[in-house]
Protein backbone atom coordinates (compact mmCIF):
# COMPACT_ATOMS: atom_id res chain seq x y z
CA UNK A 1 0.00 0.00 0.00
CA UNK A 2 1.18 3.23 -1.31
CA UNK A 3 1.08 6.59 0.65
CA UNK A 4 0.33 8.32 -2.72
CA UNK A 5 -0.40 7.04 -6.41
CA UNK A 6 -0.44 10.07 -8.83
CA UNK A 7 -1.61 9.02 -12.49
CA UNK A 8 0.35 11.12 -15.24
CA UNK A 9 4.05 12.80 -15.03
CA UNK A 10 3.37 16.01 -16.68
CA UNK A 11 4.62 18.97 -14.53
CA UNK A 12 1.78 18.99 -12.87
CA UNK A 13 1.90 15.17 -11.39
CA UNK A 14 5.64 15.17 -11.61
CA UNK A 15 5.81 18.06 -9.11
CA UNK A 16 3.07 16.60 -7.08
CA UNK A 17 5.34 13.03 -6.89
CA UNK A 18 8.21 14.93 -6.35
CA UNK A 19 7.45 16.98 -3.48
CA UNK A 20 5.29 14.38 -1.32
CA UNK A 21 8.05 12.00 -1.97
CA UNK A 22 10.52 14.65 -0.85
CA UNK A 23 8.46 14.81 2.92
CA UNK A 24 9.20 11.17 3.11
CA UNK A 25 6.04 9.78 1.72
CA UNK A 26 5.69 6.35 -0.18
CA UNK A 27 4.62 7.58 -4.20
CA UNK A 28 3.98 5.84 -7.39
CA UNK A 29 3.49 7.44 -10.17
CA UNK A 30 1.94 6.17 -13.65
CA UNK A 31 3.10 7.69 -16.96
CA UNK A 32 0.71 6.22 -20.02
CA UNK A 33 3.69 7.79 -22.40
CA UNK A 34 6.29 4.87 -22.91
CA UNK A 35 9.04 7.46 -21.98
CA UNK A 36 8.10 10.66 -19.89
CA UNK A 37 7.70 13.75 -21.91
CA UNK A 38 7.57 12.35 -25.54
CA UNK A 39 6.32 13.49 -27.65
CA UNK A 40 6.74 16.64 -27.37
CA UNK A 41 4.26 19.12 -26.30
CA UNK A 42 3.61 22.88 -28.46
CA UNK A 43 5.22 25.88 -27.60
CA UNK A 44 8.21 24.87 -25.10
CA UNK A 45 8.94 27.80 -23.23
CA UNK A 46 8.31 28.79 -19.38
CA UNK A 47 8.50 32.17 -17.43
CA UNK A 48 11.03 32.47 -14.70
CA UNK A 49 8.35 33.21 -12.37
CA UNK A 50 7.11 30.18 -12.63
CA UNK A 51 10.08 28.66 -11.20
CA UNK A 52 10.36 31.30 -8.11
CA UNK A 53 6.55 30.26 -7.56
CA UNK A 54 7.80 26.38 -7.31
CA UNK A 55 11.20 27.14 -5.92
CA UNK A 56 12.58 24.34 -8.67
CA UNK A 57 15.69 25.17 -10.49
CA UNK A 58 16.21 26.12 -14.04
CA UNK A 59 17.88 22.89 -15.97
CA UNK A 60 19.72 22.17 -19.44
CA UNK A 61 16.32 21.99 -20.34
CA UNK A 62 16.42 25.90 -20.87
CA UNK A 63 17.81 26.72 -24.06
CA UNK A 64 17.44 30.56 -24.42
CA UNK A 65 15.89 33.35 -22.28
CA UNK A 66 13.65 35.41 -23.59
CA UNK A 67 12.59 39.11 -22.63
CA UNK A 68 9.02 38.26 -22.36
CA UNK A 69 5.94 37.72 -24.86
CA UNK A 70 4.72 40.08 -27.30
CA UNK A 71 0.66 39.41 -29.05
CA UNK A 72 0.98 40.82 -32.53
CA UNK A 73 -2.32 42.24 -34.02
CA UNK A 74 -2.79 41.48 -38.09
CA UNK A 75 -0.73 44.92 -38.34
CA UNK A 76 2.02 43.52 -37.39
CA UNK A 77 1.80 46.10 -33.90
CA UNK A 78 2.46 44.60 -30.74
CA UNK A 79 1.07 44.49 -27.05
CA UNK A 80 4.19 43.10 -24.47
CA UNK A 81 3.40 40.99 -21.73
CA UNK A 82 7.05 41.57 -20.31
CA UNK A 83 7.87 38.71 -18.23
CA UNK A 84 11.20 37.29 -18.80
CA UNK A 85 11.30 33.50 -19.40
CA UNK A 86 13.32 30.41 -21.16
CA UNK A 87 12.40 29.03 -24.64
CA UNK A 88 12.95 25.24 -23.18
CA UNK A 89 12.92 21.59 -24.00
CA UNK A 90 9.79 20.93 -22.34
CA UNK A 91 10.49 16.54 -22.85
CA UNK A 92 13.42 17.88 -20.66
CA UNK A 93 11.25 19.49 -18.34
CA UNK A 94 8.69 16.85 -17.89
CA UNK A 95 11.41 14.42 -17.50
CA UNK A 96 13.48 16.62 -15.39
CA UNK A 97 10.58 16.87 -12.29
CA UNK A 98 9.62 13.06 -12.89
CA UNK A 99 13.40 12.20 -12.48
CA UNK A 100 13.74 14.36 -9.72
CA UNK A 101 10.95 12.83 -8.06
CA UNK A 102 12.56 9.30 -8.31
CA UNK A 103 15.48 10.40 -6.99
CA UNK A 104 13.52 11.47 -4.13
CA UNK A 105 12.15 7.90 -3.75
CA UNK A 106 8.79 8.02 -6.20
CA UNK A 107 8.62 4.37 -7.71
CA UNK A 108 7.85 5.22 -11.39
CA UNK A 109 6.34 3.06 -14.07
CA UNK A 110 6.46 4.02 -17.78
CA UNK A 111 4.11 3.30 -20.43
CA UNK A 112 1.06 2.29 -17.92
CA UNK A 113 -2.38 3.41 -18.49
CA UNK A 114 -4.55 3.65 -15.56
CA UNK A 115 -8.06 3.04 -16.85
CA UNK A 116 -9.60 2.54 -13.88
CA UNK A 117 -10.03 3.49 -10.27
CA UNK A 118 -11.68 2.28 -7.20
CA UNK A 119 -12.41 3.21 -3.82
CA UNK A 120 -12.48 0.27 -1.24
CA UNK A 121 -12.33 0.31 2.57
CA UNK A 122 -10.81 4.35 2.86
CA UNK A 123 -8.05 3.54 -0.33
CA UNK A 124 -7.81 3.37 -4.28
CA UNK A 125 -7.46 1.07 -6.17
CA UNK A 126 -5.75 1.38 -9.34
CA UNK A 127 -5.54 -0.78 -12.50
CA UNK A 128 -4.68 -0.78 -16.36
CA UNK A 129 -6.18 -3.26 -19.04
CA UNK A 130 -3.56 -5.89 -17.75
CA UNK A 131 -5.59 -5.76 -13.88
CA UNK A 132 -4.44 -4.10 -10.54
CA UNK A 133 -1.31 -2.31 -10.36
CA UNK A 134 -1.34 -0.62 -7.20
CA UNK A 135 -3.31 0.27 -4.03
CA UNK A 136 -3.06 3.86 -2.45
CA UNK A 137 -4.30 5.89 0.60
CA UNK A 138 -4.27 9.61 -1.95
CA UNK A 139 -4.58 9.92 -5.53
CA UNK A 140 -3.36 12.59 -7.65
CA UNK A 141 -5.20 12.61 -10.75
CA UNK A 142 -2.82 14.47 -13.72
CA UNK A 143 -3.33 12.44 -16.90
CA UNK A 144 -3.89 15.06 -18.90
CA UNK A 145 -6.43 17.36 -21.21
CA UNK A 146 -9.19 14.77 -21.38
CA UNK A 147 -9.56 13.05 -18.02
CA UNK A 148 -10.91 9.60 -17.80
CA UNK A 149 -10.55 8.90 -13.93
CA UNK A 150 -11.94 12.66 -12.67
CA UNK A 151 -15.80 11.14 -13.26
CA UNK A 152 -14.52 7.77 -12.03
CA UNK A 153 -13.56 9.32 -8.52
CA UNK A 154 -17.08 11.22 -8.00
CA UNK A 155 -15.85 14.69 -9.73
CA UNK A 156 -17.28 16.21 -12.69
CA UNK A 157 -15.61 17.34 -16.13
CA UNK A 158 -16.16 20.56 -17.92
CA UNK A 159 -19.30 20.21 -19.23
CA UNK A 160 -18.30 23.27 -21.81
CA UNK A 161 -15.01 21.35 -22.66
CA UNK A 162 -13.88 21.98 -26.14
CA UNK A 163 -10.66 21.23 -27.36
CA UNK A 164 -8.33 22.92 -29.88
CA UNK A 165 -5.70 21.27 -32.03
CA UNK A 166 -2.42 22.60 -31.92
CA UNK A 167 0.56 21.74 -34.45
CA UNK A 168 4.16 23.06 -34.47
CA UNK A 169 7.28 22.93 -37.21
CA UNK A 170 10.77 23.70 -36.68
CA UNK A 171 12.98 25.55 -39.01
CA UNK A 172 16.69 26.96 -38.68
CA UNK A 173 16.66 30.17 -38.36
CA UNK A 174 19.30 30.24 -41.64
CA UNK A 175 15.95 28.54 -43.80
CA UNK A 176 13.42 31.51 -43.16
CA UNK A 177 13.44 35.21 -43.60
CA UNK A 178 12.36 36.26 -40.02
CA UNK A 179 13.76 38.47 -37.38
CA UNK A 180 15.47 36.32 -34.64
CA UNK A 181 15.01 38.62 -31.36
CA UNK A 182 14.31 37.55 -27.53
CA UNK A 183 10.46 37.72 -27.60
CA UNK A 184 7.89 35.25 -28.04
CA UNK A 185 5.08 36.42 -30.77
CA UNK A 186 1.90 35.13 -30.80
CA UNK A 187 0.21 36.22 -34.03
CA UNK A 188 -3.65 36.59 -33.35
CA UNK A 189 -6.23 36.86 -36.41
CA UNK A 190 -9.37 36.03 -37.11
CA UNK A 191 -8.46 33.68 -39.78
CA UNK A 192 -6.48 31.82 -36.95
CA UNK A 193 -10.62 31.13 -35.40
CA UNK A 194 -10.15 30.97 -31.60
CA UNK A 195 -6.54 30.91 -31.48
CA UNK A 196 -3.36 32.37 -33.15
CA UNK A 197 0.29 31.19 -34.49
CA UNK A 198 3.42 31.33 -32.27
CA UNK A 199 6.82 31.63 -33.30
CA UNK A 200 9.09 30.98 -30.77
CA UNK A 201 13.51 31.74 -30.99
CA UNK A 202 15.40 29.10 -29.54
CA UNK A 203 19.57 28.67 -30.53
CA UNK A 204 19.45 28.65 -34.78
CA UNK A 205 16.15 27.29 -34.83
CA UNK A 206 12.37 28.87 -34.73
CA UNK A 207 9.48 27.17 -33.29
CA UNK A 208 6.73 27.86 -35.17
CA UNK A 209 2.90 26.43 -34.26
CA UNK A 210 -0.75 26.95 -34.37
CA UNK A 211 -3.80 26.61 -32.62
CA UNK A 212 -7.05 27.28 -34.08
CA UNK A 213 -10.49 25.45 -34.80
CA UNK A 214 -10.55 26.00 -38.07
CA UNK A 215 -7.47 24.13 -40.01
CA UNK A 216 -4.36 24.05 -38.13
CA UNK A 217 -2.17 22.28 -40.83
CA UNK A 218 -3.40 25.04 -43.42
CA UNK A 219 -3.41 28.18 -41.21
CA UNK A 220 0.47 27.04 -39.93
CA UNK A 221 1.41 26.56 -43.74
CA UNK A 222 0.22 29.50 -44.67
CA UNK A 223 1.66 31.64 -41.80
CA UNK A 224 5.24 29.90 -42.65
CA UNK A 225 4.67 30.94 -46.25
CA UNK A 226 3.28 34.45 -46.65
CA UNK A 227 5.18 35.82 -42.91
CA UNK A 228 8.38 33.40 -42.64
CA UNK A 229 9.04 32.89 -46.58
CA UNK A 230 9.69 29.60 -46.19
CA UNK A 231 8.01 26.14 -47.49
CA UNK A 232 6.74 23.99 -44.83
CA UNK A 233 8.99 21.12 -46.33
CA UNK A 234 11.79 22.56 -44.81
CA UNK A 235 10.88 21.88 -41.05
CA UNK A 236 13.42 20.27 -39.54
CA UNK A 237 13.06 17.33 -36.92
CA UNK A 238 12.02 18.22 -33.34
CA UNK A 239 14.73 16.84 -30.63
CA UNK A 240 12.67 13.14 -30.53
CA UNK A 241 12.95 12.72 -34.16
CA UNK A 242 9.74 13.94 -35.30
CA UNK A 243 9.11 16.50 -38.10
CA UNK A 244 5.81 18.18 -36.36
CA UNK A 245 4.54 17.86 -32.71
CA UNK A 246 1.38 18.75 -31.49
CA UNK A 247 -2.03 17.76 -29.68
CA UNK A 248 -5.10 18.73 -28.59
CA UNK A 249 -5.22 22.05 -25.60
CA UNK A 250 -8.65 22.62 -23.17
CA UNK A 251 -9.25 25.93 -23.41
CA UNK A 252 -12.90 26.61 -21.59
CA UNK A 253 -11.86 27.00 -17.88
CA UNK A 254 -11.52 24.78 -14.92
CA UNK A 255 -13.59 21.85 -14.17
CA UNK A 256 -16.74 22.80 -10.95
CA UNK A 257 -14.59 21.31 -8.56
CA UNK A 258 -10.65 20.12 -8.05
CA UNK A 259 -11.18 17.44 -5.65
CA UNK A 260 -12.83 14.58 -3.22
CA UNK A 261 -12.67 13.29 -0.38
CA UNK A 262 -8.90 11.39 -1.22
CA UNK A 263 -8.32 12.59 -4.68
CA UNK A 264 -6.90 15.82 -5.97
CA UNK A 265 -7.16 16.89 -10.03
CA UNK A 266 -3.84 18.66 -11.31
CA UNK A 267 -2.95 20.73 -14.12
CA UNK A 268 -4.74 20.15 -17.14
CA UNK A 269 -6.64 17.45 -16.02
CA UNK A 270 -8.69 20.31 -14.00
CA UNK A 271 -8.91 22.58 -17.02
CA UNK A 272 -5.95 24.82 -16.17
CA UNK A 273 -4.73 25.77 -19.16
CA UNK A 274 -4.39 29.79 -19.72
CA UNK A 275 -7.22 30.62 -22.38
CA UNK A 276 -5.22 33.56 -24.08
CA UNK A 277 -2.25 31.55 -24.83
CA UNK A 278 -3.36 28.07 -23.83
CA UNK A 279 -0.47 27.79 -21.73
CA UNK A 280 -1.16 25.63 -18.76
CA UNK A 281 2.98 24.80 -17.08
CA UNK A 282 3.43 27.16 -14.80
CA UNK A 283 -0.32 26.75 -12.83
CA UNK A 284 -0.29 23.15 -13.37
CA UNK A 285 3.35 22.91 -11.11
CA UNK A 286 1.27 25.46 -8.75
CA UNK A 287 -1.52 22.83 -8.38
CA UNK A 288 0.93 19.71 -8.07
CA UNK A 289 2.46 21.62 -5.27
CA UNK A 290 -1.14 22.95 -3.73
CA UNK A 291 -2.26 19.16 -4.08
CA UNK A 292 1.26 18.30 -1.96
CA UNK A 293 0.14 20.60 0.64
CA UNK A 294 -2.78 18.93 1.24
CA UNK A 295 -2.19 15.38 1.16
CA UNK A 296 1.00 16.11 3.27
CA UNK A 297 -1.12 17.29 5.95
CA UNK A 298 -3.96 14.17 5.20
CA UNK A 299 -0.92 12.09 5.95
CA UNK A 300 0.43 13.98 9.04
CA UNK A 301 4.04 15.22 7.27
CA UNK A 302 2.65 19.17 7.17
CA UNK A 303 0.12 21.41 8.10
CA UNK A 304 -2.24 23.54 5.71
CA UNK A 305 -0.35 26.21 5.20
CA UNK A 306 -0.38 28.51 1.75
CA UNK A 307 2.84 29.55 -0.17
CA UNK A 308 3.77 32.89 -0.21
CA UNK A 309 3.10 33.56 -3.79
CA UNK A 310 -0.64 32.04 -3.05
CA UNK A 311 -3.51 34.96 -3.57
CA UNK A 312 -6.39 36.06 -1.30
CA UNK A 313 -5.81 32.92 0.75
CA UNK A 314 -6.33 35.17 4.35
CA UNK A 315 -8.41 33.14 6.74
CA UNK A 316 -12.07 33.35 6.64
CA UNK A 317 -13.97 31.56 9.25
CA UNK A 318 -17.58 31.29 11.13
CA UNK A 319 -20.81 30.26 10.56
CA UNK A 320 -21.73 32.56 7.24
CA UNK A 321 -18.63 31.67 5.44
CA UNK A 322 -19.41 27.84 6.31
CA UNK A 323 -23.13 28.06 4.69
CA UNK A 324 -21.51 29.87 1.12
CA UNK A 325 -18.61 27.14 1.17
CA UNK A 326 -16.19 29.91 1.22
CA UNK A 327 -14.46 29.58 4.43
CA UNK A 328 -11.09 29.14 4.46
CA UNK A 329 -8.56 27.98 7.17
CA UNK A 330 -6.02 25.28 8.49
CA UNK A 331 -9.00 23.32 10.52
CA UNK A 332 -11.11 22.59 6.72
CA UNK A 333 -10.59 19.05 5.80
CA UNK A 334 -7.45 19.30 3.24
CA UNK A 335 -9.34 17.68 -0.44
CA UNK A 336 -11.70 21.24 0.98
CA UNK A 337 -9.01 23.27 1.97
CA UNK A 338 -7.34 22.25 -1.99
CA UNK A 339 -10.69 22.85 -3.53
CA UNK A 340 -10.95 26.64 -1.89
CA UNK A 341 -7.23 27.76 -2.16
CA UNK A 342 -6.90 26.79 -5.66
CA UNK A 343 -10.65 28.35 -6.57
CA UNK A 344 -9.21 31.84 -4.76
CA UNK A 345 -6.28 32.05 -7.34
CA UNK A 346 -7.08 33.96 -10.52
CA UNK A 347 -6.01 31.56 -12.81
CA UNK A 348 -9.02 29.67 -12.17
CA UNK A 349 -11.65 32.34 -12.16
CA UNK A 350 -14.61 32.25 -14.26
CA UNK A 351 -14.66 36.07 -14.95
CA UNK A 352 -10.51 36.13 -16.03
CA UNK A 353 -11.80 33.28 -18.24
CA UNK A 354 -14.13 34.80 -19.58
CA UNK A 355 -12.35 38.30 -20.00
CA UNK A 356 -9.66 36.28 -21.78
CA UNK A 357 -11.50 35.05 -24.53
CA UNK A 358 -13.06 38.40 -25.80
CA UNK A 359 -9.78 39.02 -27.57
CA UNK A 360 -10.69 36.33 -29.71
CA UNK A 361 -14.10 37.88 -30.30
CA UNK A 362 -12.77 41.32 -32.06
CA UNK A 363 -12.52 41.72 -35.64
CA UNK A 364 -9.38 42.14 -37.70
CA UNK A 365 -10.45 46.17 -37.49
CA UNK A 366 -10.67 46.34 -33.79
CA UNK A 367 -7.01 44.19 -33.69
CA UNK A 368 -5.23 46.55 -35.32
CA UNK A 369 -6.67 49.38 -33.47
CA UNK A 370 -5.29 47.75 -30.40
CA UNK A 371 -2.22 47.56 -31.95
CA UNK A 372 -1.95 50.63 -33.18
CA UNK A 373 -2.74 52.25 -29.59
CA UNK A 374 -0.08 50.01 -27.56
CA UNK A 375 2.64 49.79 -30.35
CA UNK A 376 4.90 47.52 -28.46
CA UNK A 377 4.32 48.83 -24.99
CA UNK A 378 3.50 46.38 -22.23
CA UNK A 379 -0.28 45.80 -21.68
CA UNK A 380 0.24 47.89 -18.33
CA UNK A 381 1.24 50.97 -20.19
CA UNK A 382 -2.14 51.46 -21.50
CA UNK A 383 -1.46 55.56 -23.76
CA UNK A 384 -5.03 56.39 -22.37
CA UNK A 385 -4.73 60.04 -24.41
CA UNK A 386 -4.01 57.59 -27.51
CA UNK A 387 -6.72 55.72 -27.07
CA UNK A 388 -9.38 58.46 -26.56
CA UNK A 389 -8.16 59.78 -29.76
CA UNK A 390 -8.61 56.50 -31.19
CA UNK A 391 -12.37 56.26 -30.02
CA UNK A 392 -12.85 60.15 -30.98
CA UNK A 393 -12.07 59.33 -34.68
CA UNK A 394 -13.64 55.88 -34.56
CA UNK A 395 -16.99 56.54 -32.73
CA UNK A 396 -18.71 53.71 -33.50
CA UNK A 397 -16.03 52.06 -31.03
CA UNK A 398 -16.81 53.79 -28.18
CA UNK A 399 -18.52 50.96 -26.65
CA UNK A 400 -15.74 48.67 -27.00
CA UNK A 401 -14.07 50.38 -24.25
CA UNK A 402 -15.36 48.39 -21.55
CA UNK A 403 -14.01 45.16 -23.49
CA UNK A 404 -10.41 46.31 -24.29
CA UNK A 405 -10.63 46.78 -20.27
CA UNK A 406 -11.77 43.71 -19.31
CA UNK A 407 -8.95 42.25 -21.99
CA UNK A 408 -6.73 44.47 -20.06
CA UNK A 409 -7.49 42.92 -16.84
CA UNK A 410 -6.74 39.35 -18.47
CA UNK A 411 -3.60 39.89 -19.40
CA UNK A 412 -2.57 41.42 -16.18
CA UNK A 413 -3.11 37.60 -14.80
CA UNK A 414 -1.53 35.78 -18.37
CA UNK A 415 1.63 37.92 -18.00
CA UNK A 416 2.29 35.93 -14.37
CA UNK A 417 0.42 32.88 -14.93
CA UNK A 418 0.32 32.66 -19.04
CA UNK A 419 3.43 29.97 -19.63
């Protein structure tokens, strides 16, 4: 019997593993991937906050750092979301926390999938198609964007879940005609429906990628064609071997609730991805180590106490609080005390979801107009004189204004929490 089983070795269940094996816990950990971290993920690149947030080192698994991320309108004009990062390996990442975690005493098994839980006399049972493989007092659920064992363990999905498919290329850097500068661009445009194209600078080589509902394969082609002058052909192969990576990103929000009595859903298993850039590393190491917290004080090794990066998690207790299931303190029982701290974050709030997808709602008039107000500063440095002028000579605007606020207020949270 196993203190912990956590089912998936993404950052999210890798940093889970690693830190309850860390307090001296017995963990195994289940990886349905026949090697952790292939294949590849999209995008590959992480902000150094995310790292203080975790206290985890940066690895050989950063290639390049970056000045921050900059979303180009149609125009070509730029809003900065200015927080410095790495363009990464992110197999090396994902391999990197699940190795750590071994060291630390996690008993790992490759190439496993769980397809089945149970719940039997206070402890899970877990099994794949070959029959039981292990028995558990916690469970960490972290298998990824669409989760077969949250409905198994009494939780429900996103009922709005919808899925977009995202594709990257390589290139070298010597095959394209493109600037090669410290910023990642994410290209938005209507005719990218729902999501935009990336190009990322790593050392001699772009990563270029798409997500979108309409095409990806054509809208990435055409990007590399008409903005990168260069034919798809000429992708190279990713570090695995493979001459396009990709998959399918959640992108409507987290799921009603992130845990039971026992069980605790991680990363994007729970919906957290970021829905402006569909990023989802940094918050899903933030709830592995939340989900640590918790079962560390289930299993007497810590108390319920927040990190200091954690928001609005001040105590709130007493009888009102109680009947709105919004009290929060060390007494709760920790799956409640998980369920509250991580629904107090803003990376997980309904209304920064929902402000982050207007963006994705504005026409390729509106866009540029955006761009042309910021021109490359960050989103903080709003030119509010600039912008009144813009509204004065567009009137038919003026009620837009709320919205380009409300946009403004999501990527206030996506410049922390985005990658």
């Amino acid at each position: 019997m196993f203190d912990v089983a956590v089912i998936g070795q993404g950052p999210a269940g890798g940093m889970a593993a690693l830190r309850l094996a860390e307090a001296g816990h017995s963990v195994v950990a289940f990886d349905r991937k026949k090697r952790v971290g292939d294949p590849i993920h999209c995008g590959e690149g992480l902000g150094k906050i995310a790292l203080e947030h975790t206290n985890y080192p940066v690895g050989d698994w950063a290639i390049r750092e970056v000045k921050g991320n900059r979303i180009r309108m149609p125009n070509g004009k730029a809003v900065g979301l200015m927080s410095p990062g790495y363009s990464i390996h992110r197999w090396g990442l994902d391999s990197k926390i699940s190795d750590d975690a071994v060291a630390a005493g996690t008993e790992r098994h490759e190439g496993i999938k769980i397809s089945k839980v149970t719940k039997e006399n206070g402890h899970w049972d877990l099994f794949s198609k070959d029959g039981e493989v292990a028995k558990a007092k916690q469970l960490v659920i972290a298998e990824g964007r669409v989760p077969n064992i949250v409905t198994q363990v009494g939780l429900k999905g996103n009922d709005k879940l919808r899925l977009l498919p995202g594709l990257q290329y390589k290139f070298k850097t010597s095959d394209v005609d493109f600037p090669d500068n410290d910023y990642f661009d994410f290209y938005i445009d209507p005719m990218y429906a729902d999501g935009y194209v990336w190009v990322f600078p790593r050392d001699g080589i772009f990563n270029v990628g798409i997500v979108a509902t309409n095409g990806a394969k054509s809208g990435l082609e055409y990007f590399c064609r008409e903005q990168m002058n260069v034919d798809p052909e000429k992708r190279i192969l990713n570090d695995l071997g493979d001459k396009q990576n990709g998959g399918l990103i959640p992108r409507d929000g987290p799921i009603p609730q992130f845990s039971t009595k026992g069980a605790y859903v991680v990363g994007d298993s729970a919906g957290l991805t970021n829905p402006i850039t569909k990023g989802g590393v940094h918050v899903g190491m933030l709830s592995g180590e939340y989900a640590a917290i918790a079962i560390g004080n289930e299993l007497g090794s810590g108390k319920l106490v927040p990190p200091s990066h954690a928001i609005n998690y001040h105590e709130l207790r007493g009888q009102y609080w109680e009947n709105c299931g919004e009290a929060l303190h060390p007494d709760l029982e920790s799956h409640v005390w998980y369920d509250r701290i991580l629904k107090r974050q803003p990376w997980t709030k309904q209304k920064f979801v929902d402000q982050s997808k207007l963006i994705y709602s504005l026409d390729k008039r509106v866009l540029n107009l955006i761009g042309e107000i910021y021109d490359g500063r960050n989103y903080s440095d709003l030119p509010w004189l600039k912008m009144f002028a813009v509204l004065i000579k567009n009137p038919d605007l003026a009620p837009l204004a709320g919205k380009l606020l409300k946009i403004k207020a999501s990527l206030k949270v996506t410049e922390t929490y985005g990658w």
